[in-house]
Protein backbone atom coordinates (compact mmCIF):
# COMPACT_ATOMS: atom_id res chain seq x y z
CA UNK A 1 -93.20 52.65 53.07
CA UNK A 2 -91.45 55.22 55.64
CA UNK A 3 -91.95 59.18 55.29
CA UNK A 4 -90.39 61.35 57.97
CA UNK A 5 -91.34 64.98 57.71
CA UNK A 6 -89.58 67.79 59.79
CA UNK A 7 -88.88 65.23 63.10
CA UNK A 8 -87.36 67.10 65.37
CA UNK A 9 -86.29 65.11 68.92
CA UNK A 10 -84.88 66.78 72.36
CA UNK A 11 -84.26 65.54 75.38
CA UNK A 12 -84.64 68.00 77.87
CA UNK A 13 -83.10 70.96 75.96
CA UNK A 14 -80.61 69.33 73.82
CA UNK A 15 -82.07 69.09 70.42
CA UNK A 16 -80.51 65.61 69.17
CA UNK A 17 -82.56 65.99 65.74
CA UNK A 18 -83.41 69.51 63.93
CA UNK A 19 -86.03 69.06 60.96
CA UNK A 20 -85.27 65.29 59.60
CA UNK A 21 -87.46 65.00 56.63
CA UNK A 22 -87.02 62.17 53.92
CA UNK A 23 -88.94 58.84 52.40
CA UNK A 24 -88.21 55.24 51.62
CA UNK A 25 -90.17 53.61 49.59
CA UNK A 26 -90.79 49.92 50.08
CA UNK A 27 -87.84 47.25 49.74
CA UNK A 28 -85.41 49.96 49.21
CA UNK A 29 -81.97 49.27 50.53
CA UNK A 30 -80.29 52.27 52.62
CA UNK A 31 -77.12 52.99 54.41
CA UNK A 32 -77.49 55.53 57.41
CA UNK A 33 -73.72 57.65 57.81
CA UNK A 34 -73.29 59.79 60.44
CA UNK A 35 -70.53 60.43 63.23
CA UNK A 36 -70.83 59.53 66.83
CA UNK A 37 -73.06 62.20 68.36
CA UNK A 38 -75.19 62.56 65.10
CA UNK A 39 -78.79 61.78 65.52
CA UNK A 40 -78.88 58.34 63.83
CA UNK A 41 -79.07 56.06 66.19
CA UNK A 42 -81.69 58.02 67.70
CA UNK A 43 -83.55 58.36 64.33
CA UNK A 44 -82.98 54.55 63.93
CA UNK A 45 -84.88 54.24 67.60
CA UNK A 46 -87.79 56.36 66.18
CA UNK A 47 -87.76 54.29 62.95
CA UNK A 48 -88.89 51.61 65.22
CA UNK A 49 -91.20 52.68 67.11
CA UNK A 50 -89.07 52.81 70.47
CA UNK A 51 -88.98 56.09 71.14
CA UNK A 52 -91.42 59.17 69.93
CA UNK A 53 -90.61 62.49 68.16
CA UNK A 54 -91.16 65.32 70.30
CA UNK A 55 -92.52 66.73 66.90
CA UNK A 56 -92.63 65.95 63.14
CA UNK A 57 -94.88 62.82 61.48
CA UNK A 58 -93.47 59.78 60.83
CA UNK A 59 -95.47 56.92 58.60
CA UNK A 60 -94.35 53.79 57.81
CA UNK A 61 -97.09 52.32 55.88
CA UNK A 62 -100.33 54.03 56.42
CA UNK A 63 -99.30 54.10 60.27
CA UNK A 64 -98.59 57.38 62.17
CA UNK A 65 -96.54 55.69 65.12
CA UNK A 66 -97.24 58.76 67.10
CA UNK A 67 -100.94 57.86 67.46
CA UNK A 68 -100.22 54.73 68.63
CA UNK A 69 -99.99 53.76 72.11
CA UNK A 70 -97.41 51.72 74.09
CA UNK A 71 -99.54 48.26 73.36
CA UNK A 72 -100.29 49.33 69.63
CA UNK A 73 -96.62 50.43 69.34
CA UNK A 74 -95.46 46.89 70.88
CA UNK A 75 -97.46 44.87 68.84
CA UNK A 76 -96.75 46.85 65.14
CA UNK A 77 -92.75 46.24 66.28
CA UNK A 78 -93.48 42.57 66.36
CA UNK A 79 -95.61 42.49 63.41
CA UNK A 80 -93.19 44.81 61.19
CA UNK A 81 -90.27 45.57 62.60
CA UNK A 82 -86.53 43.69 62.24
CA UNK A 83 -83.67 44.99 64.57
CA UNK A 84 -80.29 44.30 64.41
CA UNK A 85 -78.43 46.04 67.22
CA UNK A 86 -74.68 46.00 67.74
CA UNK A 87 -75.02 44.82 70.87
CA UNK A 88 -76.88 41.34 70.31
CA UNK A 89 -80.05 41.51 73.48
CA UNK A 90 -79.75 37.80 73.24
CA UNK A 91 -81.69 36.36 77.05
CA UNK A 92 -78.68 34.51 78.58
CA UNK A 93 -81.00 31.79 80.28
CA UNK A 94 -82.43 30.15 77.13
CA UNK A 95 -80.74 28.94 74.22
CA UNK A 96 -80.00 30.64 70.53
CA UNK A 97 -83.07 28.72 69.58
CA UNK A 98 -85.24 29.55 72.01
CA UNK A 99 -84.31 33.56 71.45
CA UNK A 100 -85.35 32.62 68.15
CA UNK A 101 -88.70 31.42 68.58
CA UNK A 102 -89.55 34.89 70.77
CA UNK A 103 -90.46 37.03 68.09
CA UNK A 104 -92.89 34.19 67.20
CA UNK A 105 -93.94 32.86 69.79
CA UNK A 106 -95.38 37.06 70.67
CA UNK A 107 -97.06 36.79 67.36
CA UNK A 108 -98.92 33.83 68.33
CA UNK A 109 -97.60 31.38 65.27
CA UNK A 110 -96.69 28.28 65.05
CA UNK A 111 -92.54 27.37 65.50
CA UNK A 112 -92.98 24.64 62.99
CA UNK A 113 -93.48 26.89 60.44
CA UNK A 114 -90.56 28.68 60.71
CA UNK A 115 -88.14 25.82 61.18
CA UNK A 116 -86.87 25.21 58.00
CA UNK A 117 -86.20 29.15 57.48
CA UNK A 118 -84.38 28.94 61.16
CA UNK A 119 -82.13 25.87 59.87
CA UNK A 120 -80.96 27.76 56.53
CA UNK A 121 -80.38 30.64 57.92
CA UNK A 122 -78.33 29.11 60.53
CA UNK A 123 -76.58 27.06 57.65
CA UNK A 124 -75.68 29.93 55.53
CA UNK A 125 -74.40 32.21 58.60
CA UNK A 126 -72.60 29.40 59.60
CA UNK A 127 -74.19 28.91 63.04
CA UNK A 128 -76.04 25.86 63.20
CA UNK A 129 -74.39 24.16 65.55
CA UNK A 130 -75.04 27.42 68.11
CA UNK A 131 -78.55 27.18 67.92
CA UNK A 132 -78.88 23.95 70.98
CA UNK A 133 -76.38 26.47 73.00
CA UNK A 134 -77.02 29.14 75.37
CA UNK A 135 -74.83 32.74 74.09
CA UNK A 136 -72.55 32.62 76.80
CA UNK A 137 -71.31 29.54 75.12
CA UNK A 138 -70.76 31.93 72.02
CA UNK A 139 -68.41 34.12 70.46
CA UNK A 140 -69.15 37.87 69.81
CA UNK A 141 -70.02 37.03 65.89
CA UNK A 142 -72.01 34.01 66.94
CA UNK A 143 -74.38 35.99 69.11
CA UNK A 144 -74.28 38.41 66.35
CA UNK A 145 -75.34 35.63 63.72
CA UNK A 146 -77.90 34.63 65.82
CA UNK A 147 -79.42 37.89 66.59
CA UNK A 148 -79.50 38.74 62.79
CA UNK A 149 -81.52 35.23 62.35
CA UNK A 150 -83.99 36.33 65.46
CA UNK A 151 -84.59 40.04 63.44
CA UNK A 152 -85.05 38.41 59.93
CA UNK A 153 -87.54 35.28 60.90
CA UNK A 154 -90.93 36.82 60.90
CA UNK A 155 -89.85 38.47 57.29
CA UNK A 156 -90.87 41.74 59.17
CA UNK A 157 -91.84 44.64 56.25
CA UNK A 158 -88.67 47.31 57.71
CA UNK A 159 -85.55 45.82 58.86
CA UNK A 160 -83.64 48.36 61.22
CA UNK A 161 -79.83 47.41 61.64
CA UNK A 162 -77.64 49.42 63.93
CA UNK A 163 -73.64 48.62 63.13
CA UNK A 164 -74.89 44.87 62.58
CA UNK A 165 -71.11 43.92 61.29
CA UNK A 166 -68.93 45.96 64.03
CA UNK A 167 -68.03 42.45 65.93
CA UNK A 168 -67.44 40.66 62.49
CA UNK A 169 -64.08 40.37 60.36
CA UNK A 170 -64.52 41.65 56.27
CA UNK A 171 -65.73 37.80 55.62
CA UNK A 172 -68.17 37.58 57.34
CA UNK A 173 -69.41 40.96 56.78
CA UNK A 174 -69.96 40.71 53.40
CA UNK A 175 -71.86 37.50 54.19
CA UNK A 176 -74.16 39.20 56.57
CA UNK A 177 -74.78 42.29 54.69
CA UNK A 178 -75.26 40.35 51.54
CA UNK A 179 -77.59 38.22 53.36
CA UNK A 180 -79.68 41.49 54.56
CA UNK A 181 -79.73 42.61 51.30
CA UNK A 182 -81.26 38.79 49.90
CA UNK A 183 -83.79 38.44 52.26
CA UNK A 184 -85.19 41.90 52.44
CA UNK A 185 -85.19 41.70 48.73
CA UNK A 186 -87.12 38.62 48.83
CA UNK A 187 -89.53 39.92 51.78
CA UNK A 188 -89.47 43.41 49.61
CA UNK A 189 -88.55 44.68 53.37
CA UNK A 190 -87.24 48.25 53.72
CA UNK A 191 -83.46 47.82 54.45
CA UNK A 192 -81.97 50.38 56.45
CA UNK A 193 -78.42 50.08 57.96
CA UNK A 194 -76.90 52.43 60.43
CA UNK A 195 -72.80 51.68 59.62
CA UNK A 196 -69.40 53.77 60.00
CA UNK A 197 -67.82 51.07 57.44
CA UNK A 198 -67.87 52.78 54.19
CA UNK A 199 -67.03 49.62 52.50
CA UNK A 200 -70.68 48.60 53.58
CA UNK A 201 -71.49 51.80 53.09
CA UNK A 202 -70.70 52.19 49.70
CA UNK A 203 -72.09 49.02 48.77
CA UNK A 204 -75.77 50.66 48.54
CA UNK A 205 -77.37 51.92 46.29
CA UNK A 206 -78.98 54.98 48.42
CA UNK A 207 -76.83 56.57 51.24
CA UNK A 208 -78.51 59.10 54.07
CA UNK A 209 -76.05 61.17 55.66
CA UNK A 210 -76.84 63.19 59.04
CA UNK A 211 -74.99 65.23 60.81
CA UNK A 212 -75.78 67.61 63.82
CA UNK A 213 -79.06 66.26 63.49
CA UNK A 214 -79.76 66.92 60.39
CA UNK A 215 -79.92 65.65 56.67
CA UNK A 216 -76.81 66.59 54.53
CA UNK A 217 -77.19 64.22 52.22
């Protein structure tokens, strides 16, 4: 599902990543390690298609992102792509709901069709009664729970999460990382989780390590 070989990024003449190569094959569950400064959030951005290698090929699927231009790129994110950021990007002027129905709404699909998937979802992460609020009326985990429901509703084929429990308590982190885990099972997504908690970290069966913008591991 994802090959990366020799990706090298710089911006201006800092070299952030030196020679990344590695592959992921579809539904596979990952954990991404690295210290502050690493590489992997900016690997994670390349992942999805928001930023381009300044050299290197990266595939996921039979697509070479770096042919594709800022429309193609746009549209395969929507169509295959799940983030989970730290920070949640939920629009403050609609409500949890309505961020919800964005991803879909782009794809040109019905809402109805995903409504019973929104309603579980929200019942399991224990955020149903968010979803008619706007996220200012929200706590930090709420927003979080929320966002995680916006990444996972189009069942997109790679889910991308950057530190998606760092605003949750160990409860509630094993509910949302087990919950990654289900559904990308279930949409045989490619999980790949960018985390400093080694207690999430450990919990996978692969682990990528990069450091000084490289592979070690």
């Amino acid at each position: 599902m994802i090959l990366l070989k020799d990706i090298k990024k710089s911006f201006g003449k800092i070299e952030v990543l030196k020679g990344v190569s590695f592959s992921l094959d579809e539904g596979e569950h990952t954990a991404l390690l690295g210290k502050s400064g690493s590489g992997k959030s900016t690997l994670l951005y390349l992942l999805g298609g928001l930023d381009k290698q300044t050299s290197g090929n990266l595939l996921i699927g039979s697509k070479d992102l770096s042919k594709l231009n800022d429309e193609q790129l746009a549209q395969f994110r929507n169509q295959n792509i799940g983030f989970v950021f730290q920070f949640h990007f939920l629009l403050p002027s609609i409500t949890s709901l309505e961020n919800i129905y964005l991803p879909i709404k782009i794809s040109d699909k019905s809402v109805k069709e995903y409504s019973e998937l929104i309603h579980m979802l929200a019942n399991y992460l224990g955020v149903e009664h968010c979803l008619n609020k706007y996220p200012y009326q929200l706590s930090g985990g709420e927003q979080q729970r929320v966002n995680i429901i916006r990444a996972l509703i189009l069942k997109p084929k790679v889910l991308l999460c950057d530190e998606p429990t760092g605003n949750l308590d160990r409860k509630n982190s094993d509910k949302v990382i087990n919950l990654l885990k289900q559904l990308s099972s279930e949409f045989r997504s490619t999980l790949i989780v960018v985390t400093h908690d080694h207690v999430v970290a450990d919990s996978f069966p692969r682990k990528i390590t990069i450091e000084d913008g490289q592979v070690i591991g």
